[in-house]
PDB file of N, CA and C in Angstrom:
ATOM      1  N   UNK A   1      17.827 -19.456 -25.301  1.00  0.00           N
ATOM      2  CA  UNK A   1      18.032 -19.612 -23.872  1.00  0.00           C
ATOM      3  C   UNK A   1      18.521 -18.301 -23.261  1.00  0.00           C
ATOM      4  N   UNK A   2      19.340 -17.535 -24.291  1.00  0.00           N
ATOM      5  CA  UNK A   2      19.683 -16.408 -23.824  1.00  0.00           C
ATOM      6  C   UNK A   2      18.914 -15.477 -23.252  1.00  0.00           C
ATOM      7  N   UNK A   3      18.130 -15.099 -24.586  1.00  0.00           N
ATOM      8  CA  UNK A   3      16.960 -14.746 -24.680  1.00  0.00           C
ATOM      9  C   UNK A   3      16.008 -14.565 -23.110  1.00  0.00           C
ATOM     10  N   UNK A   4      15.549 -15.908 -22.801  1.00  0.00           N
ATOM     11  CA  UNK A   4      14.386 -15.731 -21.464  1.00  0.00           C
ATOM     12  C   UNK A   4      15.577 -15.629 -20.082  1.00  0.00           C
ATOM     13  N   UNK A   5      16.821 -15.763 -19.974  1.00  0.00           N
ATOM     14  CA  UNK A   5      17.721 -14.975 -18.734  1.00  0.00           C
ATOM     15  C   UNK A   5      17.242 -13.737 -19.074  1.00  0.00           C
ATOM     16  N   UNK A   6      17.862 -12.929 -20.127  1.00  0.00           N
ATOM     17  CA  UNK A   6      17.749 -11.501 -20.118  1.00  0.00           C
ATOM     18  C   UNK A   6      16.742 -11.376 -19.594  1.00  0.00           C
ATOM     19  N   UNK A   7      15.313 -11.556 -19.904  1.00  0.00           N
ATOM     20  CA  UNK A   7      14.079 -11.393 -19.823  1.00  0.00           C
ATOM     21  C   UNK A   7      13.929 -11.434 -18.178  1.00  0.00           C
ATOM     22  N   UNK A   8      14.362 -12.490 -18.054  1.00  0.00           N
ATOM     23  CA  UNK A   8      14.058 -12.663 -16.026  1.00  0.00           C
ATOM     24  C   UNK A   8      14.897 -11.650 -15.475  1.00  0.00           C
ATOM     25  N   UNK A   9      16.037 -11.453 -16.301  1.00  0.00           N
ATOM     26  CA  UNK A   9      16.295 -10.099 -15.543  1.00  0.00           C
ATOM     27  C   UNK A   9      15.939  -8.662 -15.398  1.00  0.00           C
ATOM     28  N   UNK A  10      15.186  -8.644 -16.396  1.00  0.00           N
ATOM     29  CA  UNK A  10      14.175  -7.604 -17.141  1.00  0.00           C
ATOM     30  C   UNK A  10      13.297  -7.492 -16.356  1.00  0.00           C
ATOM     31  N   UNK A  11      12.110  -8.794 -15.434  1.00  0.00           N
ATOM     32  CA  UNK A  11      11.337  -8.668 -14.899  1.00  0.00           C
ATOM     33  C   UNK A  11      11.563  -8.756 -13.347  1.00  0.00           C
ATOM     34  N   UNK A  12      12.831  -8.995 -13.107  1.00  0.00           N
ATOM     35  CA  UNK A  12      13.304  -8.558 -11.510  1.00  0.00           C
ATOM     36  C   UNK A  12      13.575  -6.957 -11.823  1.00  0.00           C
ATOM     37  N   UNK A  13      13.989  -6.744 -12.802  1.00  0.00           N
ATOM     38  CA  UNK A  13      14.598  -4.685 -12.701  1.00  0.00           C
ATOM     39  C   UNK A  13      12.795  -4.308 -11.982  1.00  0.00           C
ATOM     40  N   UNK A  14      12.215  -4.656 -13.252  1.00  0.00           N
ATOM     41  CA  UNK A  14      10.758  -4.017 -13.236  1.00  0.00           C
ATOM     42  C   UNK A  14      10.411  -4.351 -11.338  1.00  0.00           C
ATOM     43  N   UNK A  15      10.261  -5.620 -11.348  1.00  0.00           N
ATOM     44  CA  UNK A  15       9.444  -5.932  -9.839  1.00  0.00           C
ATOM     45  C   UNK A  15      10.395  -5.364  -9.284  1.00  0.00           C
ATOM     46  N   UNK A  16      11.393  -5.259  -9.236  1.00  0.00           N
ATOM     47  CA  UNK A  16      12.003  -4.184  -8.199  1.00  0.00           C
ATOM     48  C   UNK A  16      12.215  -2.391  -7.795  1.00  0.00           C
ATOM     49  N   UNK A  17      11.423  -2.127  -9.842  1.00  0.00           N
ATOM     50  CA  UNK A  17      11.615  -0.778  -9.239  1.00  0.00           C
ATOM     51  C   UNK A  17       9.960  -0.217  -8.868  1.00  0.00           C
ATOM     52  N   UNK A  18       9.131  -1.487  -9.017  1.00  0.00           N
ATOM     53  CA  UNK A  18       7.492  -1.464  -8.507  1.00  0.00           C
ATOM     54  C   UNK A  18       7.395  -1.494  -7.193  1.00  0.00           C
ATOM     55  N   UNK A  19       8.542  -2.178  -6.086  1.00  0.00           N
ATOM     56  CA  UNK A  19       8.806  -2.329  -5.129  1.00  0.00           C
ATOM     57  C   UNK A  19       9.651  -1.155  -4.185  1.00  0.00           C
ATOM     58  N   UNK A  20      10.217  -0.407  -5.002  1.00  0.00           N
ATOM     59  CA  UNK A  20      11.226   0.898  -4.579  1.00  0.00           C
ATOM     60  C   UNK A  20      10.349   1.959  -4.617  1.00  0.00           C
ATOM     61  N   UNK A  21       8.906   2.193  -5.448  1.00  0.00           N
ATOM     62  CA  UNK A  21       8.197   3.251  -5.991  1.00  0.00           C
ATOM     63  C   UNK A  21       7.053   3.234  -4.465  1.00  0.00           C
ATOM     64  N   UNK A  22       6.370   1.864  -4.304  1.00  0.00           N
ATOM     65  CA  UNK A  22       5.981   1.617  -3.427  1.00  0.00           C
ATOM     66  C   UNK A  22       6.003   1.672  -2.021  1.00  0.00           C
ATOM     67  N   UNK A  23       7.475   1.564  -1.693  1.00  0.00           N
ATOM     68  CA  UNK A  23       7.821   2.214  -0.495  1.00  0.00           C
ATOM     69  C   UNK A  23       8.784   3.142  -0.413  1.00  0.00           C
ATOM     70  N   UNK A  24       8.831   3.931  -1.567  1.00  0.00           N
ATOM     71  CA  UNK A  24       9.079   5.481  -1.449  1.00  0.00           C
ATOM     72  C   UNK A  24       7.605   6.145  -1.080  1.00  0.00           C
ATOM     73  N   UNK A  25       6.586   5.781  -1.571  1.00  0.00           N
ATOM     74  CA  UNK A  25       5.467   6.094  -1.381  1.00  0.00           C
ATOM     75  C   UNK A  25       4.541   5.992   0.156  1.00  0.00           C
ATOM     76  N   UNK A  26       5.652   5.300   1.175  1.00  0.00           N
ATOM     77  CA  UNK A  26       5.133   5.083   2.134  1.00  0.00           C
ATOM     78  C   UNK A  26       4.425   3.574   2.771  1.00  0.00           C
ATOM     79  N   UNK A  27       4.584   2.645   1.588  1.00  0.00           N
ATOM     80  CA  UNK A  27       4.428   1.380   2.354  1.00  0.00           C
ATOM     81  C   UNK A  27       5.392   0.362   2.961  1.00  0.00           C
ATOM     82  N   UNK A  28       5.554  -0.627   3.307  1.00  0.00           N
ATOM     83  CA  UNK A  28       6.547  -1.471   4.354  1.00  0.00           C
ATOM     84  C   UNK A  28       6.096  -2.506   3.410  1.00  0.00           C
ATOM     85  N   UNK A  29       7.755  -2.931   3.486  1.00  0.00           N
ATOM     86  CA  UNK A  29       7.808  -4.268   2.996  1.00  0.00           C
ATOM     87  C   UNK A  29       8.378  -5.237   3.958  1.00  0.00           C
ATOM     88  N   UNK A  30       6.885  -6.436   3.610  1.00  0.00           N
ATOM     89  CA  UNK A  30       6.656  -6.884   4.818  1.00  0.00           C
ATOM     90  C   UNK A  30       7.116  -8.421   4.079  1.00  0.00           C
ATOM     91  N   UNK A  31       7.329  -8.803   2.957  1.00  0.00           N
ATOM     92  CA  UNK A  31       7.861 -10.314   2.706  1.00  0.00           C
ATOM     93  C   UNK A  31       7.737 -10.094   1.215  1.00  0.00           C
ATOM     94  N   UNK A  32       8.992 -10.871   0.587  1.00  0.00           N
ATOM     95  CA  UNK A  32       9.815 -10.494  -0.478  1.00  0.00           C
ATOM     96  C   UNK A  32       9.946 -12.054  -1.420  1.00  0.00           C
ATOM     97  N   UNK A  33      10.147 -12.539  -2.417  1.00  0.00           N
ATOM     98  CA  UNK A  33      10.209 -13.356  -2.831  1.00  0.00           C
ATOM     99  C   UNK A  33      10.550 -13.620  -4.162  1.00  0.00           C
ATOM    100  N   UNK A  34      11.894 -13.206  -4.268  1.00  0.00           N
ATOM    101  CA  UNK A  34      12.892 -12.954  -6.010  1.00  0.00           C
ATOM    102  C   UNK A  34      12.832 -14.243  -6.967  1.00  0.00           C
ATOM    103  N   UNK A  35      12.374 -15.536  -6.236  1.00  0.00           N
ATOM    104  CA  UNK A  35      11.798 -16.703  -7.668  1.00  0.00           C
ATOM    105  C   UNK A  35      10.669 -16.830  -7.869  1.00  0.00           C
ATOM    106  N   UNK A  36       9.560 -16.286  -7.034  1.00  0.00           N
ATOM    107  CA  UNK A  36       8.595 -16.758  -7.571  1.00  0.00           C
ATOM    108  C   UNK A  36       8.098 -15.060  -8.298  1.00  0.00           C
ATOM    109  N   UNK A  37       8.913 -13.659  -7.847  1.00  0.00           N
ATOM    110  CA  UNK A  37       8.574 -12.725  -8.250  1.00  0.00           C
ATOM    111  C   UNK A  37       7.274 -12.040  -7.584  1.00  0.00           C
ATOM    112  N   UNK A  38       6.975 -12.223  -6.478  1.00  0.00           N
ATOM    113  CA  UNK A  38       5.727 -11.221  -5.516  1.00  0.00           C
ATOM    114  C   UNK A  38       6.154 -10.413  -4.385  1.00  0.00           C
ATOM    115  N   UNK A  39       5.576  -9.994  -4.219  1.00  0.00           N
ATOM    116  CA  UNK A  39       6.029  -8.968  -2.548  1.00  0.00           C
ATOM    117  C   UNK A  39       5.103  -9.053  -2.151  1.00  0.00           C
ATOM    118  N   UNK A  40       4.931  -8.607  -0.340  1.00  0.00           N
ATOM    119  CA  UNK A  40       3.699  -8.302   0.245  1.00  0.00           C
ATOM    120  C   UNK A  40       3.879  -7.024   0.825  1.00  0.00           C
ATOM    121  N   UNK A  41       3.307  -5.867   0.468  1.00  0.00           N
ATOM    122  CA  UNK A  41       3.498  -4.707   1.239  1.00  0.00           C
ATOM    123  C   UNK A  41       2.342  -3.853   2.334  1.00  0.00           C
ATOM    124  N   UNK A  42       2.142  -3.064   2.906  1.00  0.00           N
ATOM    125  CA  UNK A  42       1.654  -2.820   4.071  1.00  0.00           C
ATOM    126  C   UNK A  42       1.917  -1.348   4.486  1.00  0.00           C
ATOM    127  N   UNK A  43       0.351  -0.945   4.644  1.00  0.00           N
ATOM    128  CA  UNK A  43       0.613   0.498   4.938  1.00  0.00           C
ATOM    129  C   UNK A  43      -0.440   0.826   6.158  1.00  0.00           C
ATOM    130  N   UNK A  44       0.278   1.132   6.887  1.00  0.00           N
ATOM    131  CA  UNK A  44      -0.477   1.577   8.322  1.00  0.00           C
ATOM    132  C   UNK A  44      -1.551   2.486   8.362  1.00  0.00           C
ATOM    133  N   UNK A  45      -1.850   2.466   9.378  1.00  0.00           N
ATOM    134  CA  UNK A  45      -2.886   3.777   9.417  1.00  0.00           C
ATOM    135  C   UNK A  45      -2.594   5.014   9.963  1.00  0.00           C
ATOM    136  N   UNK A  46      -3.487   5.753   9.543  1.00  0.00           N
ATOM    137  CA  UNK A  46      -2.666   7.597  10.090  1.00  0.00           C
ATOM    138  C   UNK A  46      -3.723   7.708  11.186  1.00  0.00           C
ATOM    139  N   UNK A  47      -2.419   8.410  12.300  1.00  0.00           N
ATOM    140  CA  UNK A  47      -3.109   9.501  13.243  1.00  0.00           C
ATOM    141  C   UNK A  47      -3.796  10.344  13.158  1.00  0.00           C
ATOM    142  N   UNK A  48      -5.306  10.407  13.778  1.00  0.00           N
ATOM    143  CA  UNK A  48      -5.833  11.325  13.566  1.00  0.00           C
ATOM    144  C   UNK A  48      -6.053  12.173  15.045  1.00  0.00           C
ATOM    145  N   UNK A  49      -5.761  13.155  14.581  1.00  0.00           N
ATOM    146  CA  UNK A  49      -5.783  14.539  15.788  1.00  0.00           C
ATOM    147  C   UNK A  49      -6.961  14.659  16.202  1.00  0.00           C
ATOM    148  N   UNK A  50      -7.101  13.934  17.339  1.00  0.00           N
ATOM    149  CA  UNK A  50      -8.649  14.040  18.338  1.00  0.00           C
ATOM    150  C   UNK A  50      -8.948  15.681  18.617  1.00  0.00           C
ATOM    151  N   UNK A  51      -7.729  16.299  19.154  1.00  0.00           N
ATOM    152  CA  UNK A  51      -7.899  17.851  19.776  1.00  0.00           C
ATOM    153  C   UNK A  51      -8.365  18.826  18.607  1.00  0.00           C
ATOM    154  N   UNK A  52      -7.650  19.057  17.467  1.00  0.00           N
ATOM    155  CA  UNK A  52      -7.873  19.487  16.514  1.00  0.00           C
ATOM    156  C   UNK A  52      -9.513  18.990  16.208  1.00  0.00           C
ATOM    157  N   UNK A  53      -9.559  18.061  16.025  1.00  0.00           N
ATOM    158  CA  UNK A  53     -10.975  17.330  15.382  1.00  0.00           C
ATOM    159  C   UNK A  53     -12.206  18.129  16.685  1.00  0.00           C
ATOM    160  N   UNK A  54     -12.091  18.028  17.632  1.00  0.00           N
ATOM    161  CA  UNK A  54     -12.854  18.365  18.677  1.00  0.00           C
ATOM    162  C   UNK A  54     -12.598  19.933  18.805  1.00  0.00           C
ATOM    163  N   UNK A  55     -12.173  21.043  18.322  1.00  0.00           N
ATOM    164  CA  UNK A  55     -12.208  22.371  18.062  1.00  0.00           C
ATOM    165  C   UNK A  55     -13.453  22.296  16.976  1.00  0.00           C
ATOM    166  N   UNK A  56     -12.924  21.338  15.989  1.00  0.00           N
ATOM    167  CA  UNK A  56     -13.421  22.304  14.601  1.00  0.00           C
ATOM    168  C   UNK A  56     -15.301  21.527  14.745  1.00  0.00           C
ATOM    169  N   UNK A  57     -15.436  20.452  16.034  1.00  0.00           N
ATOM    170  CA  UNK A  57     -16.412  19.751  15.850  1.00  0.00           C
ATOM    171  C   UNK A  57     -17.900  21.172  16.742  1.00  0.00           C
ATOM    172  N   UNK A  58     -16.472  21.971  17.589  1.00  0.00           N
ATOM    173  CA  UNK A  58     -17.258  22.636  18.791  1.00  0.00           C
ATOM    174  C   UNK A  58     -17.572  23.891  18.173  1.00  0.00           C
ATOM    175  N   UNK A  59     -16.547  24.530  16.954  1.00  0.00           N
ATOM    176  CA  UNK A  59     -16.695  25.223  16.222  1.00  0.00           C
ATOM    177  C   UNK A  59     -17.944  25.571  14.831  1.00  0.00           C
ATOM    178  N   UNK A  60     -17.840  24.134  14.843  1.00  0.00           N
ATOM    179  CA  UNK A  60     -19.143  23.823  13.373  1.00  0.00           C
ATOM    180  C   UNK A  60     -20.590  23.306  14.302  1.00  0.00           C
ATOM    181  N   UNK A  61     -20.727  23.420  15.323  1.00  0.00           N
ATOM    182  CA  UNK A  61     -22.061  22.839  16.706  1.00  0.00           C
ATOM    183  C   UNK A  61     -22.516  21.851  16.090  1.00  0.00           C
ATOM    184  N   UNK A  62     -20.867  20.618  16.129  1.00  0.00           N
ATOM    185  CA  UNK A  62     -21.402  19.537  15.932  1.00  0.00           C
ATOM    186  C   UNK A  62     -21.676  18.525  14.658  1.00  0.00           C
ATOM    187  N   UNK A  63     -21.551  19.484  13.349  1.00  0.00           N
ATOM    188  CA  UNK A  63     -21.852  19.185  12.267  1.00  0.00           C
ATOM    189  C   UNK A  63     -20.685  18.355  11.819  1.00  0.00           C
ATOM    190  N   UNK A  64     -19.188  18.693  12.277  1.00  0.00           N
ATOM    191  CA  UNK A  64     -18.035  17.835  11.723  1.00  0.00           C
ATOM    192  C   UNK A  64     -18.042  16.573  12.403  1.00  0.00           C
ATOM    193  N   UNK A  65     -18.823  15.874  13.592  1.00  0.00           N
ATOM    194  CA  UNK A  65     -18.825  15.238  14.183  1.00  0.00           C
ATOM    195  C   UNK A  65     -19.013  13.743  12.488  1.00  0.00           C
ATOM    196  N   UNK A  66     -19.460  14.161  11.726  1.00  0.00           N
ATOM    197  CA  UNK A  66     -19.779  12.872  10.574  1.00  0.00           C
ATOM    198  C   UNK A  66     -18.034  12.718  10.148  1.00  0.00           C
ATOM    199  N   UNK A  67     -17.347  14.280   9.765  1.00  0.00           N
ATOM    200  CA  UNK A  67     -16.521  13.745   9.095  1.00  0.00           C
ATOM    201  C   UNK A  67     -15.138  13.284  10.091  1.00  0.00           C
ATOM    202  N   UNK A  68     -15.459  13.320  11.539  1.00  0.00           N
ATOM    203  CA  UNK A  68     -14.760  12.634  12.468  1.00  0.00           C
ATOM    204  C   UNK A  68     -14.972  11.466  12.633  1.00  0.00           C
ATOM    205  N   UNK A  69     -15.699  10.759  12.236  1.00  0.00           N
ATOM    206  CA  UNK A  69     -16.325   9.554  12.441  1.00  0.00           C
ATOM    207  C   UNK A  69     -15.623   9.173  11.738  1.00  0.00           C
ATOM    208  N   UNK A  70     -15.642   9.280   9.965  1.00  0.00           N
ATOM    209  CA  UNK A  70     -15.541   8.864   8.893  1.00  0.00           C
ATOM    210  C   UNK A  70     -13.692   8.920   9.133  1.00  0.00           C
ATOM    211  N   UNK A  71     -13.165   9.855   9.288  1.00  0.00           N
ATOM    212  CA  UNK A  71     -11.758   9.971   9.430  1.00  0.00           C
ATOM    213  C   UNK A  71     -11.055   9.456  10.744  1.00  0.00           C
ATOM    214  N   UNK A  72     -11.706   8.841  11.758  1.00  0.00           N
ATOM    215  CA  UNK A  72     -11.555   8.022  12.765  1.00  0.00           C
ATOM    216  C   UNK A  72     -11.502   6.603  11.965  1.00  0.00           C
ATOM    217  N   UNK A  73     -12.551   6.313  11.443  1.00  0.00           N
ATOM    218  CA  UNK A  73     -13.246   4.963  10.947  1.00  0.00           C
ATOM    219  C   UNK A  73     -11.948   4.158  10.037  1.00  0.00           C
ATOM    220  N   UNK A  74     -11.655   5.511   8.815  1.00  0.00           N
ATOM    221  CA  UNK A  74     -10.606   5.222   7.826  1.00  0.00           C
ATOM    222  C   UNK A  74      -9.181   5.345   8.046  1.00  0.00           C
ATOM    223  N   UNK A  75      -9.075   5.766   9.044  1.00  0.00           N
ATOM    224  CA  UNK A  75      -7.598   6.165   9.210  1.00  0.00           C
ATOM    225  C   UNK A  75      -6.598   4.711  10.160  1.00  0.00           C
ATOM    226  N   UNK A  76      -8.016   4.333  10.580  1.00  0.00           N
ATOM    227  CA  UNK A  76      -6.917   3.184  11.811  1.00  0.00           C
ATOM    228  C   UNK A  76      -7.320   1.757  11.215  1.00  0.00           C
ATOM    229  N   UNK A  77      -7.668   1.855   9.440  1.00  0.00           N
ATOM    230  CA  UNK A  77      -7.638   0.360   8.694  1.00  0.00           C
ATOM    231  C   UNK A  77      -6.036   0.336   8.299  1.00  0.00           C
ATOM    232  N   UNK A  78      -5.795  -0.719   7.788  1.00  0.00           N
ATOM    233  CA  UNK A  78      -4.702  -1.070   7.662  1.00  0.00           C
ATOM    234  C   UNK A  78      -4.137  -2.263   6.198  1.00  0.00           C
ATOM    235  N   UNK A  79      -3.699  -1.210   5.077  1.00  0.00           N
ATOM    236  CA  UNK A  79      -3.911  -1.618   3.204  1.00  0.00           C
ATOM    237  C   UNK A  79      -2.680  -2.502   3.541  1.00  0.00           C
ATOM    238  N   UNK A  80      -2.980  -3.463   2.501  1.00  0.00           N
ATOM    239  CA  UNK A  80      -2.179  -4.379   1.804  1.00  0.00           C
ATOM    240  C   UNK A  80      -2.200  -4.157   0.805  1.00  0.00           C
ATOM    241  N   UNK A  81      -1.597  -4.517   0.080  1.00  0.00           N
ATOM    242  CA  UNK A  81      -0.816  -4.852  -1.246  1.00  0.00           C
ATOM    243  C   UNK A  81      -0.603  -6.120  -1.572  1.00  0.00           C
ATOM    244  N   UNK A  82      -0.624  -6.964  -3.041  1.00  0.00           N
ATOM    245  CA  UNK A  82       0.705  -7.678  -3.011  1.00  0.00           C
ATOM    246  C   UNK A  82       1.336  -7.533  -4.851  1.00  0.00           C
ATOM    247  N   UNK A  83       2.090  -7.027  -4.824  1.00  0.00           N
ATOM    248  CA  UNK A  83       3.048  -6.773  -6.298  1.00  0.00           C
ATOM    249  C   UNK A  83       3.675  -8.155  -6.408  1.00  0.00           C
ATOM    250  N   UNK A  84       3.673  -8.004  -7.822  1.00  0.00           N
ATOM    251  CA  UNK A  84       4.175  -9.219  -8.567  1.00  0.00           C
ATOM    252  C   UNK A  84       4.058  -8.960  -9.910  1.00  0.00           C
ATOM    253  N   UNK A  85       4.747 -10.003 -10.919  1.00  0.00           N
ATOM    254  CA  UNK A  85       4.771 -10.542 -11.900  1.00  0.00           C
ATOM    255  C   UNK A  85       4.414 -12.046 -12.315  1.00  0.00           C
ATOM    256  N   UNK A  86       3.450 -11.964 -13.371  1.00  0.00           N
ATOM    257  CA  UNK A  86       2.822 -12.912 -13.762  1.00  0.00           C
ATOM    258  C   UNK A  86       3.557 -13.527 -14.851  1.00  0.00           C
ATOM    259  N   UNK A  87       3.351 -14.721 -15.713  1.00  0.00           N
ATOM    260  CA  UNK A  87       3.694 -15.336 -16.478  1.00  0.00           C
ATOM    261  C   UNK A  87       4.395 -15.044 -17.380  1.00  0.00           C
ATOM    262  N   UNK A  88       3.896 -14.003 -17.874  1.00  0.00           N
ATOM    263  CA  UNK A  88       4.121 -13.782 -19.310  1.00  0.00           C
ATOM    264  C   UNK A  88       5.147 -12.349 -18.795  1.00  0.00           C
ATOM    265  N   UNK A  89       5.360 -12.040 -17.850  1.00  0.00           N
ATOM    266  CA  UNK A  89       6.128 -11.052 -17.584  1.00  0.00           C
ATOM    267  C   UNK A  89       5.512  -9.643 -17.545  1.00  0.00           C
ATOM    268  N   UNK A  90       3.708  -9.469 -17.415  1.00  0.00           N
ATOM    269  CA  UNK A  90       3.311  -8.514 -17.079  1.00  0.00           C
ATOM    270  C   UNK A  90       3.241  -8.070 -15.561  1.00  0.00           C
ATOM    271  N   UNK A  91       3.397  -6.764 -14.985  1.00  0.00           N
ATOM    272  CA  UNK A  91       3.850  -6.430 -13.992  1.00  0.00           C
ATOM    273  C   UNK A  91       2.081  -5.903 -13.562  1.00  0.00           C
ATOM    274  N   UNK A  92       1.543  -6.733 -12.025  1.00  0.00           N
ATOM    275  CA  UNK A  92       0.259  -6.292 -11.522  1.00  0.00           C
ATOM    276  C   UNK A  92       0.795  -5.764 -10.090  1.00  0.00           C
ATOM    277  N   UNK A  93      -0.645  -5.485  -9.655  1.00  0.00           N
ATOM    278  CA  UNK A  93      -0.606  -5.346  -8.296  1.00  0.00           C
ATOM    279  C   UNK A  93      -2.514  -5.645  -8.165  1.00  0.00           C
ATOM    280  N   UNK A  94      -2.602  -6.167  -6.257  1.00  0.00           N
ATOM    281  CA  UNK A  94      -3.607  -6.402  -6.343  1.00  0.00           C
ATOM    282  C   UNK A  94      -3.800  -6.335  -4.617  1.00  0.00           C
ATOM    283  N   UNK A  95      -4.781  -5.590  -4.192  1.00  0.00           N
ATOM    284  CA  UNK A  95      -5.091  -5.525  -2.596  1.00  0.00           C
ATOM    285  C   UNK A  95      -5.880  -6.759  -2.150  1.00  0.00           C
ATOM    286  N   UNK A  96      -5.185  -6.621  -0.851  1.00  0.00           N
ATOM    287  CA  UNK A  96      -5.360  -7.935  -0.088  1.00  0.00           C
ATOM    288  C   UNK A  96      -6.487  -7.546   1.036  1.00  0.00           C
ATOM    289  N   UNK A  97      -6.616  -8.599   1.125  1.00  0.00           N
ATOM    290  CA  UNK A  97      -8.123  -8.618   2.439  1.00  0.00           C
ATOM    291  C   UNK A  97      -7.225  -8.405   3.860  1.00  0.00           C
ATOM    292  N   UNK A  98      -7.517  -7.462   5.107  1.00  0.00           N
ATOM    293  CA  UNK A  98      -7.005  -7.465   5.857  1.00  0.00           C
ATOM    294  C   UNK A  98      -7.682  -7.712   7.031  1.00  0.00           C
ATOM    295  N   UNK A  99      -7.812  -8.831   8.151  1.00  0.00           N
ATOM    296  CA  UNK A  99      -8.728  -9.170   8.951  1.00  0.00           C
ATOM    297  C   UNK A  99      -8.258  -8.595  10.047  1.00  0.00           C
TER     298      UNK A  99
END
Protein backbone atom coordinates (compact mmCIF):
# COMPACT_ATOMS: atom_id res chain seq x y z
CA UNK A 1 0.00 0.00 0.00
CA UNK A 2 2.94 1.97 0.67
CA UNK A 3 4.36 1.25 -2.22
CA UNK A 4 1.48 2.78 -4.92
CA UNK A 5 1.25 6.37 -2.43
CA UNK A 6 4.89 6.80 -3.13
CA UNK A 7 4.26 6.07 -6.68
CA UNK A 8 1.24 8.68 -6.98
CA UNK A 9 3.51 10.89 -5.65
CA UNK A 10 6.11 10.09 -8.08
CA UNK A 11 3.62 10.70 -10.84
CA UNK A 12 2.29 14.16 -9.57
CA UNK A 13 6.37 15.29 -9.22
CA UNK A 14 6.61 14.07 -12.95
CA UNK A 15 3.05 15.68 -14.23
CA UNK A 16 4.09 18.59 -12.56
CA UNK A 17 7.44 19.16 -13.69
CA UNK A 18 5.84 18.31 -17.53
CA UNK A 19 3.59 21.13 -16.61
CA UNK A 20 6.41 23.75 -15.30
CA UNK A 21 8.65 22.78 -18.58
CA UNK A 22 5.61 23.58 -20.65
CA UNK A 23 4.91 26.84 -19.56
CA UNK A 24 8.35 27.88 -19.11
CA UNK A 25 8.27 27.21 -22.71
CA UNK A 26 5.57 29.62 -23.33
CA UNK A 27 2.22 27.91 -23.02
CA UNK A 28 -0.88 28.88 -20.56
CA UNK A 29 -2.36 26.81 -18.37
CA UNK A 30 -5.68 26.83 -19.04
CA UNK A 31 -7.31 23.81 -16.61
CA UNK A 32 -5.53 21.59 -14.18
CA UNK A 33 -6.69 18.41 -12.62
CA UNK A 34 -4.30 16.67 -9.67
CA UNK A 35 -6.80 13.25 -9.39
CA UNK A 36 -7.39 12.40 -12.43
CA UNK A 37 -3.64 13.67 -13.45
CA UNK A 38 -4.21 15.86 -17.01
CA UNK A 39 -3.78 19.48 -17.84
CA UNK A 40 -5.00 21.49 -20.69
CA UNK A 41 -2.50 23.92 -22.04
CA UNK A 42 -2.65 26.65 -24.77
CA UNK A 43 -0.45 28.61 -26.82
CA UNK A 44 -1.43 31.65 -28.71
CA UNK A 45 -0.51 32.90 -31.78
CA UNK A 46 2.41 35.28 -32.73
CA UNK A 47 2.34 38.69 -34.20
CA UNK A 48 3.29 39.03 -37.34
CA UNK A 49 4.88 42.39 -38.54
CA UNK A 50 2.71 43.51 -41.54
CA UNK A 51 5.31 46.68 -42.12
CA UNK A 52 8.36 44.68 -42.00
CA UNK A 53 6.63 41.87 -44.16
CA UNK A 54 5.53 44.59 -46.77
CA UNK A 55 9.33 46.09 -47.16
CA UNK A 56 10.86 42.80 -47.72
CA UNK A 57 7.59 41.84 -50.05
CA UNK A 58 8.40 45.41 -52.14
CA UNK A 59 11.98 44.58 -51.89
CA UNK A 60 11.87 40.85 -53.35
CA UNK A 61 8.88 42.39 -56.39
CA UNK A 62 6.59 40.41 -54.73
CA UNK A 63 8.09 37.03 -54.45
CA UNK A 64 7.83 37.03 -50.38
CA UNK A 65 4.25 37.69 -50.82
CA UNK A 66 3.95 33.30 -50.47
CA UNK A 67 5.95 33.36 -47.38
CA UNK A 68 3.56 36.20 -45.97
CA UNK A 69 0.73 34.32 -46.60
CA UNK A 70 2.08 31.23 -45.07
CA UNK A 71 3.33 33.26 -41.89
CA UNK A 72 0.01 35.23 -41.71
CA UNK A 73 -1.91 31.83 -42.17
CA UNK A 74 0.32 30.05 -39.22
CA UNK A 75 0.88 32.50 -36.86
CA UNK A 76 -2.86 33.52 -35.83
CA UNK A 77 -3.77 29.39 -35.22
CA UNK A 78 -3.99 28.69 -31.87
CA UNK A 79 -2.05 24.91 -30.23
CA UNK A 80 -3.40 22.95 -27.60
CA UNK A 81 -2.03 20.54 -25.67
CA UNK A 82 -3.28 18.19 -23.16
CA UNK A 83 -0.47 16.49 -20.64
CA UNK A 84 -1.20 13.77 -18.53
CA UNK A 85 -0.52 10.52 -17.04
CA UNK A 86 -1.88 7.32 -17.93
CA UNK A 87 -2.40 4.16 -15.98
CA UNK A 88 0.42 2.61 -15.54
CA UNK A 89 2.16 5.88 -14.67
CA UNK A 90 3.61 6.67 -18.12
CA UNK A 91 3.88 10.38 -18.70
CA UNK A 92 2.17 11.52 -22.55
CA UNK A 93 1.19 14.43 -24.16
CA UNK A 94 -1.17 14.75 -27.04
CA UNK A 95 -2.58 17.89 -29.31
CA UNK A 96 -5.94 18.83 -29.32
CA UNK A 97 -8.24 19.87 -32.16
CA UNK A 98 -8.84 23.60 -31.99
CA UNK A 99 -12.13 24.94 -33.67
Amino acid sequence: MKNNQLSQEQSLQVFSNMISNKVHNGFTLEERNDEMLFAVLSKGGKVVNHGLNFIIFCLTLGLWSFAWLYLTLEASKQRKILVAIDEDGCPFEEKCLVA
